[in-house]
PDB file of N, CA and C in Angstrom:
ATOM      1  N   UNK A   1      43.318   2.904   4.635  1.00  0.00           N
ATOM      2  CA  UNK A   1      44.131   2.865   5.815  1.00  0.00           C
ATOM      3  C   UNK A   1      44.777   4.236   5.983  1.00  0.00           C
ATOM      4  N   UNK A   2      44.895   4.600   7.312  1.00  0.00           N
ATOM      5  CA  UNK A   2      45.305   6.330   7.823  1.00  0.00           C
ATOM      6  C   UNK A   2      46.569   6.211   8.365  1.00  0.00           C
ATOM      7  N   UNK A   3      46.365   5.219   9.053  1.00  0.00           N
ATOM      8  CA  UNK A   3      48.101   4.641   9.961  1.00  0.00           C
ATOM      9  C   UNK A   3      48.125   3.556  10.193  1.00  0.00           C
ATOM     10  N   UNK A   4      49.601   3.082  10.449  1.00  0.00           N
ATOM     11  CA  UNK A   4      50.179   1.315  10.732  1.00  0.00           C
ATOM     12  C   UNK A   4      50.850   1.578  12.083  1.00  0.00           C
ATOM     13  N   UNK A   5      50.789   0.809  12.608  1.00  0.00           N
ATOM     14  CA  UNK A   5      51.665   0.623  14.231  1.00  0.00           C
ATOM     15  C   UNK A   5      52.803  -0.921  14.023  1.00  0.00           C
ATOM     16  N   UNK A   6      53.827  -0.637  12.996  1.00  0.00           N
ATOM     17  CA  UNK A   6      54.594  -1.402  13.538  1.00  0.00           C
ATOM     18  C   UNK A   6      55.491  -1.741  14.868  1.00  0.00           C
ATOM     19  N   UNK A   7      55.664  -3.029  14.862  1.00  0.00           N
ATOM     20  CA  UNK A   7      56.146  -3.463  16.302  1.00  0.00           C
ATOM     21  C   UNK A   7      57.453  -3.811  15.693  1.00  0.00           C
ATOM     22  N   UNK A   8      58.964  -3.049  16.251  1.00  0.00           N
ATOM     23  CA  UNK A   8      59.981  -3.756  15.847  1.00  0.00           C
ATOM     24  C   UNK A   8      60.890  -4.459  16.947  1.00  0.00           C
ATOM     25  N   UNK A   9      62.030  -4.772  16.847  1.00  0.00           N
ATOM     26  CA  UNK A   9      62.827  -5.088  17.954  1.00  0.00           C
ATOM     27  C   UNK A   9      63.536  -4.311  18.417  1.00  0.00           C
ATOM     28  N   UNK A  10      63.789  -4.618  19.676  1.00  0.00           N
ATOM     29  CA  UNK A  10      64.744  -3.578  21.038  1.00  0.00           C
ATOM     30  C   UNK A  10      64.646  -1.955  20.593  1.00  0.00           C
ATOM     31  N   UNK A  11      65.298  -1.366  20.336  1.00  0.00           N
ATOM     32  CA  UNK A  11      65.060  -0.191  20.100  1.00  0.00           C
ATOM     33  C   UNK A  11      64.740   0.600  18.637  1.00  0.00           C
ATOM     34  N   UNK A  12      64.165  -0.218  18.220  1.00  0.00           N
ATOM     35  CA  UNK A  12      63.200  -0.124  17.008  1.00  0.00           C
ATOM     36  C   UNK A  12      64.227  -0.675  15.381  1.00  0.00           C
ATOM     37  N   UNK A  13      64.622  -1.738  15.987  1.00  0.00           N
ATOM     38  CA  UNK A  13      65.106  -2.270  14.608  1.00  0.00           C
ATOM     39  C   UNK A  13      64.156  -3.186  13.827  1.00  0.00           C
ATOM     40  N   UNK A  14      64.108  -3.150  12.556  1.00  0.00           N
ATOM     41  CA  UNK A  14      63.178  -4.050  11.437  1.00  0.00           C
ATOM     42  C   UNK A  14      64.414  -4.610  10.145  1.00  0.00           C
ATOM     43  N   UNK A  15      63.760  -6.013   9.831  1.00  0.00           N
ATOM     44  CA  UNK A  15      64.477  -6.461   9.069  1.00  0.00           C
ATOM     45  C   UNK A  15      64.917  -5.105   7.617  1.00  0.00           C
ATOM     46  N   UNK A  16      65.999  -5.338   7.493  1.00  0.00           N
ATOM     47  CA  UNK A  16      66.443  -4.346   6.061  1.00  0.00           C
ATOM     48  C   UNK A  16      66.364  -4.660   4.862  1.00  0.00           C
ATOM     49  N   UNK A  17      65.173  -5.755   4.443  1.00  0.00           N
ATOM     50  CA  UNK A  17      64.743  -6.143   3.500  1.00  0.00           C
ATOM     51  C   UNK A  17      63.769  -4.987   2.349  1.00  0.00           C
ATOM     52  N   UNK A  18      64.835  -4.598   1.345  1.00  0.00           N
ATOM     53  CA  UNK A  18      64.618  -3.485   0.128  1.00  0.00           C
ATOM     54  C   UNK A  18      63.300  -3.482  -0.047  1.00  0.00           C
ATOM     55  N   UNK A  19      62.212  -4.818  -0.079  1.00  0.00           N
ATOM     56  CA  UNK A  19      60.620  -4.642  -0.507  1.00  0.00           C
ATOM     57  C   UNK A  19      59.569  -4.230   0.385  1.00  0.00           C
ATOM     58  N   UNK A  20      60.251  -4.471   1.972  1.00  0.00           N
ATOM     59  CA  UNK A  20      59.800  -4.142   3.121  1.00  0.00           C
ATOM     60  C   UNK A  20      59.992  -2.572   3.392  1.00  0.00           C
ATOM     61  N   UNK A  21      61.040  -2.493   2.779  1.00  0.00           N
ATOM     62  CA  UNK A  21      61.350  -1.112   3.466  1.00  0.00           C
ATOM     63  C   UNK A  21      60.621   0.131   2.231  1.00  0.00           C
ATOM     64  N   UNK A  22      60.595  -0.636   1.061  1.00  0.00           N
ATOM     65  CA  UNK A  22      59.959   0.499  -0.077  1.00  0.00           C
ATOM     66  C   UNK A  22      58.544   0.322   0.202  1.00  0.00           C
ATOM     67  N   UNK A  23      57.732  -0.730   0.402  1.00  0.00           N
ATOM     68  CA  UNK A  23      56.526  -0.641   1.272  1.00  0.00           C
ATOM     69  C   UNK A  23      55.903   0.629   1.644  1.00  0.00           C
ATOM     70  N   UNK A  24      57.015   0.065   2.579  1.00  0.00           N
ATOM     71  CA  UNK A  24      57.038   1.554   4.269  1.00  0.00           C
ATOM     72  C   UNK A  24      57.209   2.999   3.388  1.00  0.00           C
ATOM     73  N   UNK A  25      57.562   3.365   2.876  1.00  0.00           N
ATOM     74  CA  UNK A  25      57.737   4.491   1.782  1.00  0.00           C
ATOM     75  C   UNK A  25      56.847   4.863   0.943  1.00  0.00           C
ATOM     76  N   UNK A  26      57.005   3.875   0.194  1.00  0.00           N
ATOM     77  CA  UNK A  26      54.975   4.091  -0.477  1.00  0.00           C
ATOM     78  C   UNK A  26      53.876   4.561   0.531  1.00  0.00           C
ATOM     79  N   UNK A  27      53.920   3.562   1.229  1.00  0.00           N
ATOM     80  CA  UNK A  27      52.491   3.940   2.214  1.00  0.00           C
ATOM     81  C   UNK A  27      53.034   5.364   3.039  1.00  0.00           C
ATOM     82  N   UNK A  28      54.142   5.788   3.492  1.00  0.00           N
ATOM     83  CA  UNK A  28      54.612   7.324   4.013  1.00  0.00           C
ATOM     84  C   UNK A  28      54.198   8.261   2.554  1.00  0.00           C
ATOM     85  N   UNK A  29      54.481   8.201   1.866  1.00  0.00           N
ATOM     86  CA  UNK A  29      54.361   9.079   0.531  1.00  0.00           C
ATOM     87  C   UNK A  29      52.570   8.794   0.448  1.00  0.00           C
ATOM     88  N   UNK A  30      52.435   7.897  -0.098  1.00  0.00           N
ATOM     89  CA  UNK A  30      50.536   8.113   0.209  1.00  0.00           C
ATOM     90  C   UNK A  30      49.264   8.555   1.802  1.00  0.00           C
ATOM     91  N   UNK A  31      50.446   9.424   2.503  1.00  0.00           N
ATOM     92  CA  UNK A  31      49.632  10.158   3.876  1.00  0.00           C
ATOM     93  C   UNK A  31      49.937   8.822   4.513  1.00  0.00           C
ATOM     94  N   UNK A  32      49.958   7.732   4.826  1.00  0.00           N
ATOM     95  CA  UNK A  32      49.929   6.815   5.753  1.00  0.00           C
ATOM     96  C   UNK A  32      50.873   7.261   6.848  1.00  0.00           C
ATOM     97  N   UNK A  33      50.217   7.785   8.301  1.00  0.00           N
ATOM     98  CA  UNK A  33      51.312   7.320   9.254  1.00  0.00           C
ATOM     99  C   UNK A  33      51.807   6.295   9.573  1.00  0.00           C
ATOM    100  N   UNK A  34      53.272   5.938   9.503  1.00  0.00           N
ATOM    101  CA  UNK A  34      53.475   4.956  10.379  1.00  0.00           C
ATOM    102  C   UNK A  34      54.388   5.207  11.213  1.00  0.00           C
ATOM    103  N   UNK A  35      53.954   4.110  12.552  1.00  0.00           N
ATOM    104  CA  UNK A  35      54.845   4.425  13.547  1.00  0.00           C
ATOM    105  C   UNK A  35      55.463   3.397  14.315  1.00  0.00           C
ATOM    106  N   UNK A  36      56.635   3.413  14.766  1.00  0.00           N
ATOM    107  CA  UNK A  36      57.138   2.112  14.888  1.00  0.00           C
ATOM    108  C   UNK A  36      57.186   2.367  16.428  1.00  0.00           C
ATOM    109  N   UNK A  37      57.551   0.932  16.925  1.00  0.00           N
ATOM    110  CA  UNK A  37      57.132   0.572  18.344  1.00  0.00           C
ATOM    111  C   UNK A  37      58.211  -0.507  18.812  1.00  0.00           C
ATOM    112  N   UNK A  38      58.767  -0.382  19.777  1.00  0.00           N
ATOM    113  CA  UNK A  38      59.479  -1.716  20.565  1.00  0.00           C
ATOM    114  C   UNK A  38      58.734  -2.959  20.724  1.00  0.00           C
ATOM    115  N   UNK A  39      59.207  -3.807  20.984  1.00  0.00           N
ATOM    116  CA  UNK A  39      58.156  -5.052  21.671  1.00  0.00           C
ATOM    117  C   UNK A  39      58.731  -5.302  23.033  1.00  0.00           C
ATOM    118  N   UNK A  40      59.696  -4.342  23.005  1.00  0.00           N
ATOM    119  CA  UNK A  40      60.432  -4.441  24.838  1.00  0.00           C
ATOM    120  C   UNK A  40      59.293  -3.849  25.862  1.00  0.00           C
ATOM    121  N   UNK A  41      59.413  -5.026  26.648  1.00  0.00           N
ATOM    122  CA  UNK A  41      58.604  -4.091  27.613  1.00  0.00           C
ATOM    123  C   UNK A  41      58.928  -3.084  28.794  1.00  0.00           C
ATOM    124  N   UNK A  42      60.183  -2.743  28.430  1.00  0.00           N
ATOM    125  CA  UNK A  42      60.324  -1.480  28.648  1.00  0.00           C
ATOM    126  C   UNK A  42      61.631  -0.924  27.933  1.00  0.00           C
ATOM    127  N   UNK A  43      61.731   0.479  27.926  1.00  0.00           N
ATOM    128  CA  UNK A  43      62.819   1.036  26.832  1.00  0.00           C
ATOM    129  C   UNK A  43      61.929   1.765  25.823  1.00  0.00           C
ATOM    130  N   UNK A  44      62.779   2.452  24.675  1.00  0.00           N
ATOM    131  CA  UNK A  44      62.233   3.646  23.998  1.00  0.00           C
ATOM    132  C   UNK A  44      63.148   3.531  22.512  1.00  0.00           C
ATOM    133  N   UNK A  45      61.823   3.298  21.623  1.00  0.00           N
ATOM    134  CA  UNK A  45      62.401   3.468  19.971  1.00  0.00           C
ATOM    135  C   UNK A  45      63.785   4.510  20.130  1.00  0.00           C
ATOM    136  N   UNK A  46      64.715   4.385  19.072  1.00  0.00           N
ATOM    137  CA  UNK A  46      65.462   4.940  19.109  1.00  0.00           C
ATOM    138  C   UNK A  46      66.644   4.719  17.702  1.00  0.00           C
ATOM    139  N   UNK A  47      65.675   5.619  16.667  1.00  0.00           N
ATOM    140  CA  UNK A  47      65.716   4.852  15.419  1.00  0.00           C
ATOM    141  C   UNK A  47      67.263   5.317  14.633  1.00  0.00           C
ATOM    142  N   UNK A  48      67.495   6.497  15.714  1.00  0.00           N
ATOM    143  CA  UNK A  48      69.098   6.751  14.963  1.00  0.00           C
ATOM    144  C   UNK A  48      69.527   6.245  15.362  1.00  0.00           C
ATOM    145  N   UNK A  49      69.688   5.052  16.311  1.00  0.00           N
ATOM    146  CA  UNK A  49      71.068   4.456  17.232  1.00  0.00           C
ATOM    147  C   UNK A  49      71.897   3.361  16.269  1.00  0.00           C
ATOM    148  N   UNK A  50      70.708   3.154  15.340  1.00  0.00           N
ATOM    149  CA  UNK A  50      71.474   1.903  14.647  1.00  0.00           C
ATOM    150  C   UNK A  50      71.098   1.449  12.846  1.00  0.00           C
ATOM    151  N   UNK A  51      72.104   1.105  12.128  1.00  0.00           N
ATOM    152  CA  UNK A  51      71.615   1.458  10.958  1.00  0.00           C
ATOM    153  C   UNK A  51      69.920   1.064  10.422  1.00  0.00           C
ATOM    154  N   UNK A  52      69.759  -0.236  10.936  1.00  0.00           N
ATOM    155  CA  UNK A  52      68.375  -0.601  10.389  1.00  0.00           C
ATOM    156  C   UNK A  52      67.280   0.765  10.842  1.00  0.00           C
ATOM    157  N   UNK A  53      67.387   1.379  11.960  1.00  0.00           N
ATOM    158  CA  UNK A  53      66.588   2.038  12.545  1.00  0.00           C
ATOM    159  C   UNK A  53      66.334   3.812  11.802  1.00  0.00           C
ATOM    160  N   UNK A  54      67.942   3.578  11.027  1.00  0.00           N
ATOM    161  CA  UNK A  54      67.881   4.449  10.169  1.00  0.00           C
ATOM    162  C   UNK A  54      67.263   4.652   8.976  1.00  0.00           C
ATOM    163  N   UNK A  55      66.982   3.025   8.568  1.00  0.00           N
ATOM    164  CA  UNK A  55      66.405   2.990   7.288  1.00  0.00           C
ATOM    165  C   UNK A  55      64.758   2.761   7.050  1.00  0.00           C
ATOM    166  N   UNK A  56      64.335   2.831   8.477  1.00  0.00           N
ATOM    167  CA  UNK A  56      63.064   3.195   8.591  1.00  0.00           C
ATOM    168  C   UNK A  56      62.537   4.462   8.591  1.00  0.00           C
ATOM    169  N   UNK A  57      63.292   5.026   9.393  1.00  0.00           N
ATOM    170  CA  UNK A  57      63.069   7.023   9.121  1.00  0.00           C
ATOM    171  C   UNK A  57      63.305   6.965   7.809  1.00  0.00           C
ATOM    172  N   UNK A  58      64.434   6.494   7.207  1.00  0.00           N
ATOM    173  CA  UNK A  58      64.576   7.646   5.488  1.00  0.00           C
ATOM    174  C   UNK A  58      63.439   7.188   4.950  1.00  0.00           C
ATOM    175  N   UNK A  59      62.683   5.548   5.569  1.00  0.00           N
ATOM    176  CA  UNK A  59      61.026   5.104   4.448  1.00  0.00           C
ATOM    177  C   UNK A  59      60.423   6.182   5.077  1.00  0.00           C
ATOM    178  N   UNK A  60      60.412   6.938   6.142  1.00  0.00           N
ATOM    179  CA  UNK A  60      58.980   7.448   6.760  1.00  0.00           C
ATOM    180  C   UNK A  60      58.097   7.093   7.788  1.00  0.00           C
ATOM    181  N   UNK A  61      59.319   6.334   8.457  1.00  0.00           N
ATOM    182  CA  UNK A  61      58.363   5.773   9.480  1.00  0.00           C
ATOM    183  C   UNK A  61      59.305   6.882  10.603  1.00  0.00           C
ATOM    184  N   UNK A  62      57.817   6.957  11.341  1.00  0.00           N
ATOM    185  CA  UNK A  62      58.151   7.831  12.938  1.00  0.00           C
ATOM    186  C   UNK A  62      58.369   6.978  14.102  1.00  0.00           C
ATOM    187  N   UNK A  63      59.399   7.273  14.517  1.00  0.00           N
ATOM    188  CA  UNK A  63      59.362   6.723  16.246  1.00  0.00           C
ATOM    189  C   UNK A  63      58.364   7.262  17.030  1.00  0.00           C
ATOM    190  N   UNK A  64      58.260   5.762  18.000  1.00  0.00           N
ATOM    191  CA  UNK A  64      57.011   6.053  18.908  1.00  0.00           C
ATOM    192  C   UNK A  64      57.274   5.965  20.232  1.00  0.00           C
ATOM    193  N   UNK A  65      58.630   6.061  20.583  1.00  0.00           N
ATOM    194  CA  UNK A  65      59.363   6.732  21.777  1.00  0.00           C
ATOM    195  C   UNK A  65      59.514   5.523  22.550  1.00  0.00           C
ATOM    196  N   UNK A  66      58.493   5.930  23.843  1.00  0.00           N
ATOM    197  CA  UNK A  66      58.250   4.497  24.811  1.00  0.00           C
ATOM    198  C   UNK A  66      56.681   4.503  25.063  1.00  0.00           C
ATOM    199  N   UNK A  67      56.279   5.110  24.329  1.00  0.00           N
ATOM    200  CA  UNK A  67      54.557   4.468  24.151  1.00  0.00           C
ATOM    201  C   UNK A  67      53.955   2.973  24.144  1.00  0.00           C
ATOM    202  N   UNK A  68      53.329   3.012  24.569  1.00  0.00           N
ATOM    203  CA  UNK A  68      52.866   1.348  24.655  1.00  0.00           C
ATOM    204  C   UNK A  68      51.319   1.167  23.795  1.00  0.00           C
ATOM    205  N   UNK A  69      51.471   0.035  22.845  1.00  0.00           N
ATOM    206  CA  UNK A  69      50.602  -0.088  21.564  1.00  0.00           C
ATOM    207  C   UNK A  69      49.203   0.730  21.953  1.00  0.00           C
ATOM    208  N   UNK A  70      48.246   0.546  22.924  1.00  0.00           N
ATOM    209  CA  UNK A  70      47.709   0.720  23.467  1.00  0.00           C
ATOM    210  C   UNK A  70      47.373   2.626  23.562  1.00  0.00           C
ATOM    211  N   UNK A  71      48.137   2.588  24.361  1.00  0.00           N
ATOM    212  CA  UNK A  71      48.369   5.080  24.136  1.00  0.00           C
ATOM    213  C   UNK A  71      48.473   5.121  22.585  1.00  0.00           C
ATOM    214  N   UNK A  72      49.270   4.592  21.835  1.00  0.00           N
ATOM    215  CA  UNK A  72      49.411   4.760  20.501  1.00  0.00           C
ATOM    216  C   UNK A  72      48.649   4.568  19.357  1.00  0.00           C
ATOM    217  N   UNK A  73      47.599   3.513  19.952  1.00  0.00           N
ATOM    218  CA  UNK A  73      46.354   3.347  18.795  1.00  0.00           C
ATOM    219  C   UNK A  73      45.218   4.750  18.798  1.00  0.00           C
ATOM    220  N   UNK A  74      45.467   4.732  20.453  1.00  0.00           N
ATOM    221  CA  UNK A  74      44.133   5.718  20.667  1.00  0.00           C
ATOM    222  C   UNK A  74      44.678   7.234  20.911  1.00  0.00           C
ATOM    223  N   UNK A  75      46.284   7.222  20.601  1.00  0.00           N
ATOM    224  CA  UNK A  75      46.613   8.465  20.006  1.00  0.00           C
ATOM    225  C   UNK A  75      46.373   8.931  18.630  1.00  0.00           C
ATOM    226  N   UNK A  76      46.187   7.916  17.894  1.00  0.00           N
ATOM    227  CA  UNK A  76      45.877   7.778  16.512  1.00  0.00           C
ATOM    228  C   UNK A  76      44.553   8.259  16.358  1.00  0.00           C
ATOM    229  N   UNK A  77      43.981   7.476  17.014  1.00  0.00           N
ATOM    230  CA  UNK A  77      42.334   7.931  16.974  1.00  0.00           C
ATOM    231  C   UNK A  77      42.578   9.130  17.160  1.00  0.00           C
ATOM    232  N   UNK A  78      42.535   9.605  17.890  1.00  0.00           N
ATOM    233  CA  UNK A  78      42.306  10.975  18.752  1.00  0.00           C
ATOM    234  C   UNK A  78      42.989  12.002  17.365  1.00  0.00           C
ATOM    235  N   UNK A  79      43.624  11.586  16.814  1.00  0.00           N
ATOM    236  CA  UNK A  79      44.341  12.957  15.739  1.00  0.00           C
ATOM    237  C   UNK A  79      44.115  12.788  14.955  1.00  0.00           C
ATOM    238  N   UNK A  80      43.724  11.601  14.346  1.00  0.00           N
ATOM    239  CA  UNK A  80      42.897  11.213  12.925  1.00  0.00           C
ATOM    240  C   UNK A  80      41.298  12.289  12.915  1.00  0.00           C
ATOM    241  N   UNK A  81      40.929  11.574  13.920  1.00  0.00           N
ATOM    242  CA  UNK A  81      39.097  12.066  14.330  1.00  0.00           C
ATOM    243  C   UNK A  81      39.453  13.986  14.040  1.00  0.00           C
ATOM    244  N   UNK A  82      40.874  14.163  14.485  1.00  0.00           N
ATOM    245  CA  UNK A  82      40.907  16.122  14.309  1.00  0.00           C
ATOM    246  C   UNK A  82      40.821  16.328  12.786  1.00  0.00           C
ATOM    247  N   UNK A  83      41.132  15.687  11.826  1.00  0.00           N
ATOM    248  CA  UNK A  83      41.012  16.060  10.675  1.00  0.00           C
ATOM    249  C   UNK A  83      42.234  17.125  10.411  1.00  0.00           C
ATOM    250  N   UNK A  84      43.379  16.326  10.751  1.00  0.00           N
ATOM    251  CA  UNK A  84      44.341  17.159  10.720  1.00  0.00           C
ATOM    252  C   UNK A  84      45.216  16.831   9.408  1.00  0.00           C
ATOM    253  N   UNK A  85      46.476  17.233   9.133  1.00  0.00           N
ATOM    254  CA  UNK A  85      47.267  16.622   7.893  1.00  0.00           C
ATOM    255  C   UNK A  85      47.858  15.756   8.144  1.00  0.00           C
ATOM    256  N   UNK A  86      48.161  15.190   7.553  1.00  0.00           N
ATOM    257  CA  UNK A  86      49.389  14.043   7.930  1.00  0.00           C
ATOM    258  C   UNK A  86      50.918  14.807   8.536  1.00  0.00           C
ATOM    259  N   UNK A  87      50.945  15.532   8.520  1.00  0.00           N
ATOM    260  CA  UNK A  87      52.592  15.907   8.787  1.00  0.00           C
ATOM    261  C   UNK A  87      51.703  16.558  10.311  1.00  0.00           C
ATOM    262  N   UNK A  88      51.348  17.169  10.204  1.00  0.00           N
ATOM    263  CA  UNK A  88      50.610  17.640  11.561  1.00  0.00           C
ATOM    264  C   UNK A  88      50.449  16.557  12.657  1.00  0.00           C
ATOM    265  N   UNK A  89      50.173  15.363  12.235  1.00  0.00           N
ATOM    266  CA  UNK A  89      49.728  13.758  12.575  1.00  0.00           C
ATOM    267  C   UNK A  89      51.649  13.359  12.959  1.00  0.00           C
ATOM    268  N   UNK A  90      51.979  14.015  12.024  1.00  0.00           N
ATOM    269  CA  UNK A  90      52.897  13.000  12.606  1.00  0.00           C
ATOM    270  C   UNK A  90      54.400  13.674  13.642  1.00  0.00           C
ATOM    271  N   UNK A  91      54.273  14.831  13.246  1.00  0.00           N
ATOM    272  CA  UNK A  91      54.618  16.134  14.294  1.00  0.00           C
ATOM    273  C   UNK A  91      54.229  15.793  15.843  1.00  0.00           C
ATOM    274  N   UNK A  92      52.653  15.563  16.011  1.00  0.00           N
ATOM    275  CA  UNK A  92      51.770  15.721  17.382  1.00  0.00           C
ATOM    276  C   UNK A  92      52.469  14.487  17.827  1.00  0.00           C
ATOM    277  N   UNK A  93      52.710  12.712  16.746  1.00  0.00           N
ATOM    278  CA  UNK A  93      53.006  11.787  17.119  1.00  0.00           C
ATOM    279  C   UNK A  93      54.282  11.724  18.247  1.00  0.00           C
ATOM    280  N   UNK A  94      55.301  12.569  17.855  1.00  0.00           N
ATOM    281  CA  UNK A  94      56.242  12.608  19.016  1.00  0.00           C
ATOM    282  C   UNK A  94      55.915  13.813  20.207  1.00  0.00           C
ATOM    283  N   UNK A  95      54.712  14.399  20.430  1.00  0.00           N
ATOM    284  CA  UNK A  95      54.750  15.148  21.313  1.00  0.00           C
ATOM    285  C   UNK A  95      53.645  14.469  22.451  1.00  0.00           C
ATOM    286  N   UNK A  96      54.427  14.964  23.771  1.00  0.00           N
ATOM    287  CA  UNK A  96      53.778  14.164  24.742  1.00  0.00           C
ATOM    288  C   UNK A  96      52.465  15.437  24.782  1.00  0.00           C
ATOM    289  N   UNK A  97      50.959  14.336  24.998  1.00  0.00           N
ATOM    290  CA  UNK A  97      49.576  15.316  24.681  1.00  0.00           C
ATOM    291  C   UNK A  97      48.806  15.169  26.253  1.00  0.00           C
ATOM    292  N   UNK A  98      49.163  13.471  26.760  1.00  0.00           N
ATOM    293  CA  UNK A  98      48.595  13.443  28.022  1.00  0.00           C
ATOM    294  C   UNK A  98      49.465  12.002  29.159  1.00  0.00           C
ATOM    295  N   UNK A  99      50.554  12.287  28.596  1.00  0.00           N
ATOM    296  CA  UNK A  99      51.633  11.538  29.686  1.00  0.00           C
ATOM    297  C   UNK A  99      51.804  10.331  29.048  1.00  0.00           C
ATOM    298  N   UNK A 100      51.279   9.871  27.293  1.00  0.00           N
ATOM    299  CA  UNK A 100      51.613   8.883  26.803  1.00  0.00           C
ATOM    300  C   UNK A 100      52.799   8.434  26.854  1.00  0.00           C
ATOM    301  N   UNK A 101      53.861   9.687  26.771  1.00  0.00           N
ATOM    302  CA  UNK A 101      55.357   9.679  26.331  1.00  0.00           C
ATOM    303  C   UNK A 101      55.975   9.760  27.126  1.00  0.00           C
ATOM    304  N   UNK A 102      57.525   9.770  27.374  1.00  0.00           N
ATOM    305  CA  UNK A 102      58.409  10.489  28.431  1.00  0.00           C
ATOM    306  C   UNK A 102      59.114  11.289  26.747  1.00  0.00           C
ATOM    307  N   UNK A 103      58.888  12.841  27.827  1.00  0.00           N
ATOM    308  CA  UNK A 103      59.636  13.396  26.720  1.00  0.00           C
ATOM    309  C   UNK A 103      61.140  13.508  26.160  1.00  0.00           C
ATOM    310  N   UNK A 104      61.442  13.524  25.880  1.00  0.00           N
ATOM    311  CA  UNK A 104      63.321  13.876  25.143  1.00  0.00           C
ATOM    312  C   UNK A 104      63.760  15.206  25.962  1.00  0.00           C
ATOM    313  N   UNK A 105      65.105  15.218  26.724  1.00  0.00           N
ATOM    314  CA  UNK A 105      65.343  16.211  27.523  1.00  0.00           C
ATOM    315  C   UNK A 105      65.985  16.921  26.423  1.00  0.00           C
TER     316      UNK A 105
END
């Protein structure tokens, strides 16, 4: 596995369960992107706003803005297939490449 697309709630909160969250860490430390996702259908990850959202960044997981699962799988594709690094992968992940994103002013 290269990357995970978690789906969390409202603006990217996930339960703060210690085995869940060291998981998410392991698999960040072994190259795995992961990237987390709203299930709102509309609105934008926003993982400093709130503590749980915090404790997904310190595992390694990246926000995936207001991307919809969909731009985000086949953003994956698309940067995996480059044979790029993982930090490179996950750098490009917050940059808008073809209007997936709305960018951060």
């Amino acid at each position: 596995m290269k990357a995970l697309i978690l789906r969390s709630y409202g603006v990217g909160n996930a339960p703060q369960n210690k085995a869940f969250l060291q998981e998410l860490q392991e698999a960040s430390d072994r190259g795995i992107v992961v990237v987390n996702l709203t299930q709102c259908m509309s609105g934008k990850v926003n993982m400093g706003g709130y503590a749980t959202g915090n404790a997904l960044a310190h595992a390694g997981v990246i926000g995936g803005a207001d991307m919809t699962v969909e731009a985000t799988l086949t953003k994956l594709h698309y940067l995996l297939s480059q044979e790029l690094d993982t930090e490179t992968i996950r750098k490009a992940m917050s940059q808008n490449l073809r209007g997936e994103l709305t960018p951060d002013d």
